[in-house]
C-alpha atoms as a PDB file:
ATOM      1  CA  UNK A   1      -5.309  -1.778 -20.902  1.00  0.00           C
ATOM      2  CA  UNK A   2      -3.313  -2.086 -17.602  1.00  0.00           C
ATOM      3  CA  UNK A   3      -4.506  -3.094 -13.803  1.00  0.00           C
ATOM      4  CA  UNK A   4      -2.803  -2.173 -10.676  1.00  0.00           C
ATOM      5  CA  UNK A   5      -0.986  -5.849 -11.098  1.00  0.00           C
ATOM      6  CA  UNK A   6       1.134  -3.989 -14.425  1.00  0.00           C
ATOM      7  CA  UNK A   7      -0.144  -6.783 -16.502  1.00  0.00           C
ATOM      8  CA  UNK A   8      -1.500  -5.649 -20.160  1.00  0.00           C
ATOM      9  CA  UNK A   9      -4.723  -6.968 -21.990  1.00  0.00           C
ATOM     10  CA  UNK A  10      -7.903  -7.764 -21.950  1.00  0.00           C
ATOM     11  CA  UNK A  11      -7.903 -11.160 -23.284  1.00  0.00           C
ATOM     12  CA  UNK A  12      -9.754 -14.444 -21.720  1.00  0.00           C
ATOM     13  CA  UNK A  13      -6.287 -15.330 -19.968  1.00  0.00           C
ATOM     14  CA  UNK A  14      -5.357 -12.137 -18.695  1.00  0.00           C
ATOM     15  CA  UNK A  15      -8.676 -11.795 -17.441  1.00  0.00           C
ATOM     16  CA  UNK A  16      -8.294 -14.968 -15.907  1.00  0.00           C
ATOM     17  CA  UNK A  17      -4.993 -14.407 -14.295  1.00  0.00           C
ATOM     18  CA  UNK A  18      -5.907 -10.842 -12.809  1.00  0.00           C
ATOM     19  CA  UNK A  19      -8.801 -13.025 -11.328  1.00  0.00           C
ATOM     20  CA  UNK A  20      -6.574 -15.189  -9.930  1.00  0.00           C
ATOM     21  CA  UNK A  21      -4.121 -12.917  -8.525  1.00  0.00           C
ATOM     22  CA  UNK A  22      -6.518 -11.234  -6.540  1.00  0.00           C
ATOM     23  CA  UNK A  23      -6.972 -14.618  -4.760  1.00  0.00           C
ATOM     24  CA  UNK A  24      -3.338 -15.128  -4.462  1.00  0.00           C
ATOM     25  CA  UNK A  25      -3.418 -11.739  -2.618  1.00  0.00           C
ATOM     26  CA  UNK A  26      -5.240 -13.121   0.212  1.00  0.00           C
ATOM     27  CA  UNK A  27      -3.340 -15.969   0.952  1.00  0.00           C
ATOM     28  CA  UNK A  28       0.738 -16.865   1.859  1.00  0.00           C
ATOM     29  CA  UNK A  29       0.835 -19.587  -0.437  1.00  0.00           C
ATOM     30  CA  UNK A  30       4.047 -20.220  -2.026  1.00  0.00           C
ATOM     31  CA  UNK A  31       3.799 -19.728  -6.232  1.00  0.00           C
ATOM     32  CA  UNK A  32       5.110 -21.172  -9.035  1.00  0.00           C
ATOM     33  CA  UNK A  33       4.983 -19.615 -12.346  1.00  0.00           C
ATOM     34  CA  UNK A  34       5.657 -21.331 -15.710  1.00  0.00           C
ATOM     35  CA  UNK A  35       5.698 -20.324 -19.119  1.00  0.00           C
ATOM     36  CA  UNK A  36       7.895 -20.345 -22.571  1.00  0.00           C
ATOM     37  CA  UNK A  37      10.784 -17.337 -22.326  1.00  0.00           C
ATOM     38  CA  UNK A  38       9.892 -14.114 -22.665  1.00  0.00           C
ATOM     39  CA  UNK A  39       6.143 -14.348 -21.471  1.00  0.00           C
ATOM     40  CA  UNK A  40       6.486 -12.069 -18.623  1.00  0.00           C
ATOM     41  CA  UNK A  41       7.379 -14.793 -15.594  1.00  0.00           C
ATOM     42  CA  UNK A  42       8.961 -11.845 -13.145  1.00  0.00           C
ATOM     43  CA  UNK A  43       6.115  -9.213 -14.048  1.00  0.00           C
ATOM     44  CA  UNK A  44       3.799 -11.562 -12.839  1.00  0.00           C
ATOM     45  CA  UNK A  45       6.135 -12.505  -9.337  1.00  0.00           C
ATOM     46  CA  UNK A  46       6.428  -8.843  -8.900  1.00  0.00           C
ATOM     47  CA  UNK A  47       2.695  -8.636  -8.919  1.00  0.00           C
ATOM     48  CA  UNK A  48       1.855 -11.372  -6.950  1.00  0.00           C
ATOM     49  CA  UNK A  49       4.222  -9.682  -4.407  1.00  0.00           C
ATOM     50  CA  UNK A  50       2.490  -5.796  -4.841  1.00  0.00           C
ATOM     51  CA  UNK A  51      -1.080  -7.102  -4.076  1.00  0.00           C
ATOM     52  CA  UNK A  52      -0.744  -9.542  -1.403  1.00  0.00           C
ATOM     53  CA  UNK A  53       0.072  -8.826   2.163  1.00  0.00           C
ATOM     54  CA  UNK A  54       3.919  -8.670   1.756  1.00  0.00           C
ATOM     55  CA  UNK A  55       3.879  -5.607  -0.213  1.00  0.00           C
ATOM     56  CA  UNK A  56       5.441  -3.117   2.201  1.00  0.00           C
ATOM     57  CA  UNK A  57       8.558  -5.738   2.402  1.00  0.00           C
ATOM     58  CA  UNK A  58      11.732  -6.466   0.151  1.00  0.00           C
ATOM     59  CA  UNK A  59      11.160  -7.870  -2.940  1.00  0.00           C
ATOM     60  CA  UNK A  60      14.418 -10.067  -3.915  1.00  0.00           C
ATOM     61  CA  UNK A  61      14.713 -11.451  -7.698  1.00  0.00           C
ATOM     62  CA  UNK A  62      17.262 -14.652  -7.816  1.00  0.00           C
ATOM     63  CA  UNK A  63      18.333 -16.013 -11.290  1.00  0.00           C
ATOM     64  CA  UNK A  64      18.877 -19.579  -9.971  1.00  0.00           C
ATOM     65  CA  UNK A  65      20.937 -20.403 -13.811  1.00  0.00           C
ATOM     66  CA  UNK A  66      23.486 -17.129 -12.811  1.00  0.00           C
ATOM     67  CA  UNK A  67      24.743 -18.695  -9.598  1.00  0.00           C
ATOM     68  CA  UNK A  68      27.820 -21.229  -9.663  1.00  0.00           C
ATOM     69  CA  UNK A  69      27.391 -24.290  -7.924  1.00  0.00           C
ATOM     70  CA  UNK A  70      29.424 -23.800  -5.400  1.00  0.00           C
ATOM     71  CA  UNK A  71      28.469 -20.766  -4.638  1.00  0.00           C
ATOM     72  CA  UNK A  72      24.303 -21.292  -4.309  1.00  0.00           C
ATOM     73  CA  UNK A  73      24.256 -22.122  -1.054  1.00  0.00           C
ATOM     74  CA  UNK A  74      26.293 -19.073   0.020  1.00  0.00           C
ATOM     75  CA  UNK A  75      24.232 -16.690  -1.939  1.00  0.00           C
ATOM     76  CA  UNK A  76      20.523 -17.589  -1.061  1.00  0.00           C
ATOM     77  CA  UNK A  77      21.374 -18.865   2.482  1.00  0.00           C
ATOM     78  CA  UNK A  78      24.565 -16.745   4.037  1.00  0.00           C
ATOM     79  CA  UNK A  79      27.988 -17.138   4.985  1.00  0.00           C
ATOM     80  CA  UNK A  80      29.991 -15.935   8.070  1.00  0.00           C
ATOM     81  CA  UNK A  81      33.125 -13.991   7.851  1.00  0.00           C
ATOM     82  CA  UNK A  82      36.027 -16.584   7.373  1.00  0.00           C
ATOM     83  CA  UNK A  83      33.322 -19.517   6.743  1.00  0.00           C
ATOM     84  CA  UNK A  84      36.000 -19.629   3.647  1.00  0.00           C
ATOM     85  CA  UNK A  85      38.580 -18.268   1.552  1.00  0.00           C
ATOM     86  CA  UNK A  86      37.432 -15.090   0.424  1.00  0.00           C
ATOM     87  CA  UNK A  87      34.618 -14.714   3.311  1.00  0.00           C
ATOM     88  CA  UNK A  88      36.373 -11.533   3.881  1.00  0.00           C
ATOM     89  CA  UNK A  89      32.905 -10.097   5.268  1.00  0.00           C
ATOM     90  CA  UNK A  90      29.456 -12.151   6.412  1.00  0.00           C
ATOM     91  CA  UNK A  91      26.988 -11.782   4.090  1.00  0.00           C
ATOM     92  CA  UNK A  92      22.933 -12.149   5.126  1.00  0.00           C
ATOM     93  CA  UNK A  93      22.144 -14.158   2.005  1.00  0.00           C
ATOM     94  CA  UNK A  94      18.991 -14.006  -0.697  1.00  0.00           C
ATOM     95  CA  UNK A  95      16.378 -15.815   2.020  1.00  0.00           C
ATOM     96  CA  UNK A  96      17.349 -12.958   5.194  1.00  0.00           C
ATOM     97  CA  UNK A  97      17.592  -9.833   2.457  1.00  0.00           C
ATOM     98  CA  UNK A  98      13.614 -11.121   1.387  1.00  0.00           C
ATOM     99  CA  UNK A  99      12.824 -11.745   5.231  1.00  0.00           C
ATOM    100  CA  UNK A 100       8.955 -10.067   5.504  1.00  0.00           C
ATOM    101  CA  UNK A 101       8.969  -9.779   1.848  1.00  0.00           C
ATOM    102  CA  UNK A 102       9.151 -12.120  -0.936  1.00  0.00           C
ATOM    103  CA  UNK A 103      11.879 -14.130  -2.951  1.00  0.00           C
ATOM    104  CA  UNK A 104      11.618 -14.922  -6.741  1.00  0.00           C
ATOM    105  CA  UNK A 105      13.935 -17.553  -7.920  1.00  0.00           C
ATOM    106  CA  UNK A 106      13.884 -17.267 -11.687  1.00  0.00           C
ATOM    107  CA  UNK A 107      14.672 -19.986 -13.981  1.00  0.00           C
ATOM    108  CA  UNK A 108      14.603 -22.359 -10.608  1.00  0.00           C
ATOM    109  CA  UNK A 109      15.058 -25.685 -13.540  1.00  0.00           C
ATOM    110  CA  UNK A 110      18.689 -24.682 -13.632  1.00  0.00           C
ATOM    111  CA  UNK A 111      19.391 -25.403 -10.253  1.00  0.00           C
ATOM    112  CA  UNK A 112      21.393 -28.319  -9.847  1.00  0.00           C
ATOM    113  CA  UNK A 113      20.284 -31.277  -7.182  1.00  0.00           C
ATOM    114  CA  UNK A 114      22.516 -30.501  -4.288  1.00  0.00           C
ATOM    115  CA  UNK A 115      21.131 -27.095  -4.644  1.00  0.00           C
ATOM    116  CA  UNK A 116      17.180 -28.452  -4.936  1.00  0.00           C
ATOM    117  CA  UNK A 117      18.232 -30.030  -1.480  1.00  0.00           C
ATOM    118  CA  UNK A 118      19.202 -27.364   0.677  1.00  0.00           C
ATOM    119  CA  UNK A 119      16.312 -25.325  -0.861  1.00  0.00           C
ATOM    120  CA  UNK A 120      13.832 -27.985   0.178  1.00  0.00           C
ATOM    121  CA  UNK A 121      14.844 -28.064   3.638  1.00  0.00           C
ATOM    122  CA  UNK A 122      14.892 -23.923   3.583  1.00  0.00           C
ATOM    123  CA  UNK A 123      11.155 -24.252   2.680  1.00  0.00           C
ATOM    124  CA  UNK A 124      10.605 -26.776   5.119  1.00  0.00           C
ATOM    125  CA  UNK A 125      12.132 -25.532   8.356  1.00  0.00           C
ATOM    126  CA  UNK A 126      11.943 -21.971   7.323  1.00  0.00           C
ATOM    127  CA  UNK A 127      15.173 -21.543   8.554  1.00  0.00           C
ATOM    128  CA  UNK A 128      18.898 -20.617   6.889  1.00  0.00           C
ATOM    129  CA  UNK A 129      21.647 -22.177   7.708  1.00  0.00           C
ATOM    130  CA  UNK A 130      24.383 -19.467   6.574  1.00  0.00           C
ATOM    131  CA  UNK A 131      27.857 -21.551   6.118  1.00  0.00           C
ATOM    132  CA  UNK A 132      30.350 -21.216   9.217  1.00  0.00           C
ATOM    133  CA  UNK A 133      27.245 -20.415  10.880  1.00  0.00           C
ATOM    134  CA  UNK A 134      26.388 -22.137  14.543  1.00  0.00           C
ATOM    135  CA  UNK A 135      22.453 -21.779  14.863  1.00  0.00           C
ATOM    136  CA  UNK A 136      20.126 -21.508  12.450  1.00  0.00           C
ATOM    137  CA  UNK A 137      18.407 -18.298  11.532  1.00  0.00           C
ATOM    138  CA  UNK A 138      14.232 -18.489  10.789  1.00  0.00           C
ATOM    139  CA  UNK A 139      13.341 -16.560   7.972  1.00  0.00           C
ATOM    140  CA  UNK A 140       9.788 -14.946   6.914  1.00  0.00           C
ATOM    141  CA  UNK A 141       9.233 -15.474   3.420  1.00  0.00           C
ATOM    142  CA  UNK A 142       6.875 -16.137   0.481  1.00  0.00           C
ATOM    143  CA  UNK A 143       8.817 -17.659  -2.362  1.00  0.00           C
ATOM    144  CA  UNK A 144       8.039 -17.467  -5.839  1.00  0.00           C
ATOM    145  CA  UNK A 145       9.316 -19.967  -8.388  1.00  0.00           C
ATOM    146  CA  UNK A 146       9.428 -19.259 -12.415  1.00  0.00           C
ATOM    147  CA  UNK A 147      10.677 -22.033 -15.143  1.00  0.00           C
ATOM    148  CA  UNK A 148       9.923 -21.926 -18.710  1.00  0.00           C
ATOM    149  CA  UNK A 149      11.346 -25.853 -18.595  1.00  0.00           C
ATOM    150  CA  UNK A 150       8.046 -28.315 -18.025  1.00  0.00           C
ATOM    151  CA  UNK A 151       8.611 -29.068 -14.475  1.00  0.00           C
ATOM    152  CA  UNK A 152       6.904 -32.554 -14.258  1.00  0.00           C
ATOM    153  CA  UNK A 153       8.739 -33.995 -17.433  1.00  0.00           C
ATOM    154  CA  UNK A 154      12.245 -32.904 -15.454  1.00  0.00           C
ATOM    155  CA  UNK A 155      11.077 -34.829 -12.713  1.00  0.00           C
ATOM    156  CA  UNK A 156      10.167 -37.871 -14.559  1.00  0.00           C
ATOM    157  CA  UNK A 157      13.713 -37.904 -15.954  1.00  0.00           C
ATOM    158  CA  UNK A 158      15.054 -36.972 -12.328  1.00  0.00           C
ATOM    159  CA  UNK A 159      16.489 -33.896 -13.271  1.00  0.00           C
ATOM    160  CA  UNK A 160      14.353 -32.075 -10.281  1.00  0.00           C
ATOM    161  CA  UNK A 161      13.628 -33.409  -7.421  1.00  0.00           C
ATOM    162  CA  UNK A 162       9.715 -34.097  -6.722  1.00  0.00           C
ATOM    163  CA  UNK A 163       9.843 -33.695  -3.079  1.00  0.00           C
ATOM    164  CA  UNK A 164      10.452 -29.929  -4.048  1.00  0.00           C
ATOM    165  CA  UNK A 165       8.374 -29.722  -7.260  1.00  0.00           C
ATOM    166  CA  UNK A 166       5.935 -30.742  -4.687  1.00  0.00           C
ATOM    167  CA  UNK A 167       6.469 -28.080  -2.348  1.00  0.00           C
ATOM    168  CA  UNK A 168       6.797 -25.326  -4.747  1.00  0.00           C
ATOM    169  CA  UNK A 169       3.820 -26.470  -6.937  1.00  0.00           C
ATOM    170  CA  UNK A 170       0.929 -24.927  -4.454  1.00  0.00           C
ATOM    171  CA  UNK A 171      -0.431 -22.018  -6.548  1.00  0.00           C
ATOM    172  CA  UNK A 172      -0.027 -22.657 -10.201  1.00  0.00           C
ATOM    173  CA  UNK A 173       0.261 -20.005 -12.718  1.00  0.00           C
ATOM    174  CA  UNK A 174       0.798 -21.295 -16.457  1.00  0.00           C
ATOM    175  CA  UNK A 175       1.503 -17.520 -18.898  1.00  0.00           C
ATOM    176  CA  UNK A 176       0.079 -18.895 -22.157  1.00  0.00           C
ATOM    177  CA  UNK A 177       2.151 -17.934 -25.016  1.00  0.00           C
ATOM    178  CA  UNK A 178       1.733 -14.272 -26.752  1.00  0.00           C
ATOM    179  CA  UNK A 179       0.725 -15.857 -29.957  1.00  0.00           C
ATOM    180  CA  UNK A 180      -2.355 -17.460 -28.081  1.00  0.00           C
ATOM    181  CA  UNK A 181      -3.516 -13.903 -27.355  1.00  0.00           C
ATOM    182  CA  UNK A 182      -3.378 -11.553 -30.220  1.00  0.00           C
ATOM    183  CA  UNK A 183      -5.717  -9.415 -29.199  1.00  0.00           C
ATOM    184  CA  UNK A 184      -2.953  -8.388 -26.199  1.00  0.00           C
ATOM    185  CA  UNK A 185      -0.597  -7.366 -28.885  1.00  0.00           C
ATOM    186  CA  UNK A 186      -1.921  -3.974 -29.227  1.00  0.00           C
ATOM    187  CA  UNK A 187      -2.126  -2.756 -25.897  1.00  0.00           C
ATOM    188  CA  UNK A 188       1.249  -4.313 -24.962  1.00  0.00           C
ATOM    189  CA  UNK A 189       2.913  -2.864 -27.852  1.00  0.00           C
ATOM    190  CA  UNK A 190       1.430   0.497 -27.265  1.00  0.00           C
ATOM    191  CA  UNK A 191       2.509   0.512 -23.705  1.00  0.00           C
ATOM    192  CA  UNK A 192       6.247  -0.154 -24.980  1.00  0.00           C
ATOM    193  CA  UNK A 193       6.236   2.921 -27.390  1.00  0.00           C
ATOM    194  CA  UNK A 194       4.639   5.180 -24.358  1.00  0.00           C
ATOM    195  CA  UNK A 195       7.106   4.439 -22.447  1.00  0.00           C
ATOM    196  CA  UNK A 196      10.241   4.822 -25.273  1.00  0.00           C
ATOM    197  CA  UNK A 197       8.373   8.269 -25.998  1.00  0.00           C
ATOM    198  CA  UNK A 198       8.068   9.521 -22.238  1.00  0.00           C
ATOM    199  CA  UNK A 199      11.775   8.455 -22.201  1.00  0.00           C
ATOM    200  CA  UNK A 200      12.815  10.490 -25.235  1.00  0.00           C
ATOM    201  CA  UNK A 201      10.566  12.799 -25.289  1.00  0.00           C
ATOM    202  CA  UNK A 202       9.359  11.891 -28.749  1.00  0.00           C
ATOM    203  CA  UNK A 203       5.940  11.661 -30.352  1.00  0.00           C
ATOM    204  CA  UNK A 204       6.137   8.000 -32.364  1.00  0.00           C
ATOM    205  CA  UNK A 205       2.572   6.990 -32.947  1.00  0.00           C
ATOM    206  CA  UNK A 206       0.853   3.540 -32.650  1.00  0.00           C
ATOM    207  CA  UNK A 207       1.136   0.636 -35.583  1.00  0.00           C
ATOM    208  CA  UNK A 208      -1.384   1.525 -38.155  1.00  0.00           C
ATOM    209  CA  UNK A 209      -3.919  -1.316 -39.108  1.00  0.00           C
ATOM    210  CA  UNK A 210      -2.063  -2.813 -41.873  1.00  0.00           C
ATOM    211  CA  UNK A 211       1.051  -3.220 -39.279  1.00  0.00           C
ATOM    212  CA  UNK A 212      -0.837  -3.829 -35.982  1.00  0.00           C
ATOM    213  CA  UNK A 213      -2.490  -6.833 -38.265  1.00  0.00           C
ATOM    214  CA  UNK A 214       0.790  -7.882 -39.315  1.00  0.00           C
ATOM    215  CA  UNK A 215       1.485  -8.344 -35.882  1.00  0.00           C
ATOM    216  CA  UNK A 216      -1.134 -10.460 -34.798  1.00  0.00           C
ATOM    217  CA  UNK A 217      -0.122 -12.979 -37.591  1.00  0.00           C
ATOM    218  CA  UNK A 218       3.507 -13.168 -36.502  1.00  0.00           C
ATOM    219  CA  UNK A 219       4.149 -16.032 -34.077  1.00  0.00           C
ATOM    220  CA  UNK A 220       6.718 -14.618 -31.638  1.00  0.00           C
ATOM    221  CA  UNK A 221       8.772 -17.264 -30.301  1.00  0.00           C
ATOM    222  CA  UNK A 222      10.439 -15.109 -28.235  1.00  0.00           C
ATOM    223  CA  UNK A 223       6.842 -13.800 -26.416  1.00  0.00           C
ATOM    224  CA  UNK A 224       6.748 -10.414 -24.856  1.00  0.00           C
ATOM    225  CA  UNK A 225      10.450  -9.619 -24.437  1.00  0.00           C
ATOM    226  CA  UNK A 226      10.656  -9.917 -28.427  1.00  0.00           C
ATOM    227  CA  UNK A 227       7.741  -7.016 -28.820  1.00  0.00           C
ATOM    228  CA  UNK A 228       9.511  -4.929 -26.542  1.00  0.00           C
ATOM    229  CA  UNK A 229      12.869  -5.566 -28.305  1.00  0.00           C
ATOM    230  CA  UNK A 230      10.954  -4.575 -31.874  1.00  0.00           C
ATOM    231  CA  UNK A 231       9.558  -1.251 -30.228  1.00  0.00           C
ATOM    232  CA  UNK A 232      13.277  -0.289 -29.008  1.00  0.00           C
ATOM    233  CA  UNK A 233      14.777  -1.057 -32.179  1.00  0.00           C
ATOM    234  CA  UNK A 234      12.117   1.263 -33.496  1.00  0.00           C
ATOM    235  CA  UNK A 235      13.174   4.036 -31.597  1.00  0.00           C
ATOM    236  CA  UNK A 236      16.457   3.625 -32.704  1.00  0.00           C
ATOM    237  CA  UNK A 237      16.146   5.663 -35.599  1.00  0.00           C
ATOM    238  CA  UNK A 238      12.468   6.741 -34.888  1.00  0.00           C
ATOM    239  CA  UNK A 239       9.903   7.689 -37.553  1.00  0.00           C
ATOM    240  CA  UNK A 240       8.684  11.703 -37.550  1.00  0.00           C
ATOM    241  CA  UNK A 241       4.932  11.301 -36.058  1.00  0.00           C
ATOM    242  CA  UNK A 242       1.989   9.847 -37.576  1.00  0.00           C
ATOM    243  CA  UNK A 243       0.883   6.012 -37.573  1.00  0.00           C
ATOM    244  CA  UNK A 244       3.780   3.521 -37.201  1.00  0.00           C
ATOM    245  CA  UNK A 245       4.343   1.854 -40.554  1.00  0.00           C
ATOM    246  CA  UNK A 246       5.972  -1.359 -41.874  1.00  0.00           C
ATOM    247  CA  UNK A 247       7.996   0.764 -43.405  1.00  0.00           C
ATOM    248  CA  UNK A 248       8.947   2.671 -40.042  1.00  0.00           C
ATOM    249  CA  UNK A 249      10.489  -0.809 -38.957  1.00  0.00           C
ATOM    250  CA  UNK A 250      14.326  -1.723 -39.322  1.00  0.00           C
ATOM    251  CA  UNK A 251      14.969  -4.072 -42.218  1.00  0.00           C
ATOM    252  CA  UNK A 252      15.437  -6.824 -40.248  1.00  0.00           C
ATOM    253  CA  UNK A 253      11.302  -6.615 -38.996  1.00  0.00           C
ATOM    254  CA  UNK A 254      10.011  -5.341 -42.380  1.00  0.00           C
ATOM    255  CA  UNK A 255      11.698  -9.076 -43.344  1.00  0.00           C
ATOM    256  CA  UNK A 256       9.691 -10.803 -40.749  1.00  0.00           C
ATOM    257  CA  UNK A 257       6.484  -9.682 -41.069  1.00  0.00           C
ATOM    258  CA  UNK A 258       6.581  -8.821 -44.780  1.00  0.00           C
ATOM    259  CA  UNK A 259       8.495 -11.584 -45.971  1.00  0.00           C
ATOM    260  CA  UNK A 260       6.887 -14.645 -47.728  1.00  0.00           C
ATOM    261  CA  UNK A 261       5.956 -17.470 -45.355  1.00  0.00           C
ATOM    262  CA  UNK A 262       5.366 -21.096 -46.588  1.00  0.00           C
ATOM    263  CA  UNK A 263       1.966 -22.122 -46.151  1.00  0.00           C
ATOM    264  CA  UNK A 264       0.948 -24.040 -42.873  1.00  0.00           C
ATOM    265  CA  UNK A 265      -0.753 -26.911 -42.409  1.00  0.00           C
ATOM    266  CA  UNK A 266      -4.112 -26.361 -40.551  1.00  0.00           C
ATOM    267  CA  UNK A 267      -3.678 -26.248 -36.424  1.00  0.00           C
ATOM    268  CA  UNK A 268      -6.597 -28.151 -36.356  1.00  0.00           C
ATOM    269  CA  UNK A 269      -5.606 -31.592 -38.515  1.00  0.00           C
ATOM    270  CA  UNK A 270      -1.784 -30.658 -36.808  1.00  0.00           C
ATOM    271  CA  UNK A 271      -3.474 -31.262 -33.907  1.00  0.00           C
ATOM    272  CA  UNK A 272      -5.592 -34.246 -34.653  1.00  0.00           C
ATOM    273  CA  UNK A 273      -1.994 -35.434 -36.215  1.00  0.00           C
ATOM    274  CA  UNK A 274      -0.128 -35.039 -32.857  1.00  0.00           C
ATOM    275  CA  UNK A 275      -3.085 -36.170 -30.762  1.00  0.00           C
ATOM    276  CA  UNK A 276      -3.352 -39.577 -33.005  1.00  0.00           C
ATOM    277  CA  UNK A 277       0.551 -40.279 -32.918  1.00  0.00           C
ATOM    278  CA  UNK A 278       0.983 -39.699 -28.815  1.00  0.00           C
ATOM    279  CA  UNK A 279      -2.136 -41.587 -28.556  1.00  0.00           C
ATOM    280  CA  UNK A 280      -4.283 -38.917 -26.662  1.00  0.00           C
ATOM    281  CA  UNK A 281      -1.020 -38.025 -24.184  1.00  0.00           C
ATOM    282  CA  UNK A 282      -1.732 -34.660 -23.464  1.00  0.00           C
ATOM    283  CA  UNK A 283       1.219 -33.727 -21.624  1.00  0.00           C
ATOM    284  CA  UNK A 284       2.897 -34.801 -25.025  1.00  0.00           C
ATOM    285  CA  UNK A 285       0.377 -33.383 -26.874  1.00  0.00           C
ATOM    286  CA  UNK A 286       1.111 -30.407 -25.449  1.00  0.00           C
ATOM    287  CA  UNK A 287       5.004 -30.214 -25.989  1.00  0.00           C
ATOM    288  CA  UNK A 288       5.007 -31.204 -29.373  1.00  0.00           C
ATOM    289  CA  UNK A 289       2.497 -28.325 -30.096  1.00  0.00           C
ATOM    290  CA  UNK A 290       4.941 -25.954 -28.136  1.00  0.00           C
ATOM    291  CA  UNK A 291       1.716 -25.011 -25.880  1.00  0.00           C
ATOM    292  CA  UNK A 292       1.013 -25.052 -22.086  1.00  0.00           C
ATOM    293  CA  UNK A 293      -1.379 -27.698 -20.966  1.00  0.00           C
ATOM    294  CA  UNK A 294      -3.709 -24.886 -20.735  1.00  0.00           C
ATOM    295  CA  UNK A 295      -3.685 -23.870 -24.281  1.00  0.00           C
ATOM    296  CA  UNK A 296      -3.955 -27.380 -24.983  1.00  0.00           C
ATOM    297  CA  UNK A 297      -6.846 -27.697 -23.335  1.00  0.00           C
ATOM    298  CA  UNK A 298      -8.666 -24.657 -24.956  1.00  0.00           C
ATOM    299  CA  UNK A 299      -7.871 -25.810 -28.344  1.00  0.00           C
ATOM    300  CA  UNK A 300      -9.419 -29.089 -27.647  1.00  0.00           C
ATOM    301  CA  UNK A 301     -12.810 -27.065 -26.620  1.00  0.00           C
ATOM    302  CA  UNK A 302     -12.084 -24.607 -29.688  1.00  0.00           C
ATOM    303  CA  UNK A 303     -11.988 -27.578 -32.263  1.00  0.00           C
ATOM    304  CA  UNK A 304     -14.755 -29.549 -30.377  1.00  0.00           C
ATOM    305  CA  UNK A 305     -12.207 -32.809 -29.978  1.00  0.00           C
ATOM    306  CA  UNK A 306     -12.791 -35.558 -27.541  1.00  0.00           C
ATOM    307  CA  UNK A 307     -10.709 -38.766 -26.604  1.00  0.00           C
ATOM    308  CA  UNK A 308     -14.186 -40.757 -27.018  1.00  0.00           C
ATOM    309  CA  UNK A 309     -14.863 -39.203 -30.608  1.00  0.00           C
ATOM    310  CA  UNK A 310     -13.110 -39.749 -33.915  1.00  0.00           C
ATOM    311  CA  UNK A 311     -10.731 -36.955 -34.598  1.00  0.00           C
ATOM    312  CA  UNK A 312     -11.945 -36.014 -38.069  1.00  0.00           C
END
């Protein structure tokens, strides 16, 4: 199932994150948005941006890791015609075209430290200061932030500046991962084939149990952008109606969730494992179970484990 914020499921976190967006909607408060690749991080910007009070304005999207160096501070903040070679034109910048409305910068752990800089003091002043420009222009906007790098282990290693993690790090939003939520896999994957059949006008039907089970067992590393990638491959050469099968898949997916898997250990003594060798760090913990702190968290209630009690 789908809410007016696009996002699909009905599991605990989804639940939780509608929740939360409808809080977000009543406040101005800048937003940043983690999670592995793939998990939805723009979705979620774009909703945060339909249900708050910025709605009626622009809504820019910025892939910080696209922009050269020397070109970042042109593109989110401006340049005058002439400012240099090739300023053939002025151009308004990211930060003006969002004014009213609300920027996302993507991916914003790519951004180098000169560029962290110049963004701080945007966010600070609230004011651009396009290059060959004389007086600073004041901008309206609500920025959104998205990573799928942890953050707060980049600053430790001073790879991102914490002044700005700081400033960005108001509203948190952590996507868990889509193999933390099976029970989202159906809906999302039936929205995907809706949409490829109101696109082609075709009729392919939903996985059957034996595939939709299938799945739920798969681990998708690459999150939501993965099941969508399956469901267009699908309607590549598209099965004639009825259930979708394994054996409606392209070889290369009847392989992955058919093929034979070597056992795995237990998550429960992994995790007693990890816990034990990082010596209760969670935010260790954590990365060496590829999880958000969140999951982490909920695993810990799941398997009833304390700091204070013997993992056993």
């Amino acid at each position: 199932m789908a809410g007016g914020d696009g996002l699909f499921g009905s599991s605990i976190e989804i639940r939780e994150l509608r929740r939360y967006l409808g809080k977000l909607a009543e406040s101005d408060a800048t937003v940043l948005v983690t999670g592995e690749t793939g998990t939805g991080k723009e979705r979620v910007a774009s909703a945060v941006h339909r249900l708050g009070r910025r709605a009626t304005g622009p809504f820019v999207a910025v892939n910080c890791a696209a922009i050269p160096e020397t070109m970042i501070e042109s593109e989110l903040f401006g340049h005058e015609r002439g400012a240099f070679t090739g300023a053939h034109a002025a151009y308004a910048g990211r930060f003006a075209q969002a004014d009213r409305g609300t920027l996302f910068l993507d991916e914003i752990s790519e951004m180098t430290l000169s560029g962290q800089a110049k963004l701080l003091r945007v966010l600070e002043d609230r004011c651009v200061h396009p290059i060959g420009g004389v007086r600073p222009k004041p901008v309206d906007v609500r920025v959104v932030a998205a990573s799928n790098e942890c953050l707060e282990d980049l600053v430790e290693r001073r790879a991102f500046r914490a002044d700005l993690f700081y400033r960005l790090n108001v509203a948190r939003i952590e996507l868990p991962p889509l193999r933390d939520r099976p029970e989202d896999i159906g809906p999302i994957v039936a929205h995907f084939i809706d949409d490829q059949n109101r696109r082609q006008a075709l009729r392919v039907g939903r996985p059957d149990p034996v595939l939709l089970d299938m799945m739920r067992r798969y681990r998708w590393p690459g999150n939501v952008r993965e099941l969508r990638n399956m469901v267009e491959a699908v309607f590549v050469d598209p099965p004639c109606g009825g259930a979708l099968r394994l054996d409606d898949l392209p070889p290369a997916y009847r392989r992955l969730f058919a093929g034979k898997r070597e056992p795995q250990e237990p998550e429960r003594e992994r995790l007693i494992a990890v816990l034990r060798d990082t010596n209760w760090n969670k935010v260790e913990a954590a990365r060496q179970m590829n999880w958000s702190r969140m999951t982490l968290y909920r695993r810990l209630a799941k398997y009833e484990l304390t700091e204070h009690e013997p993992a056993c």
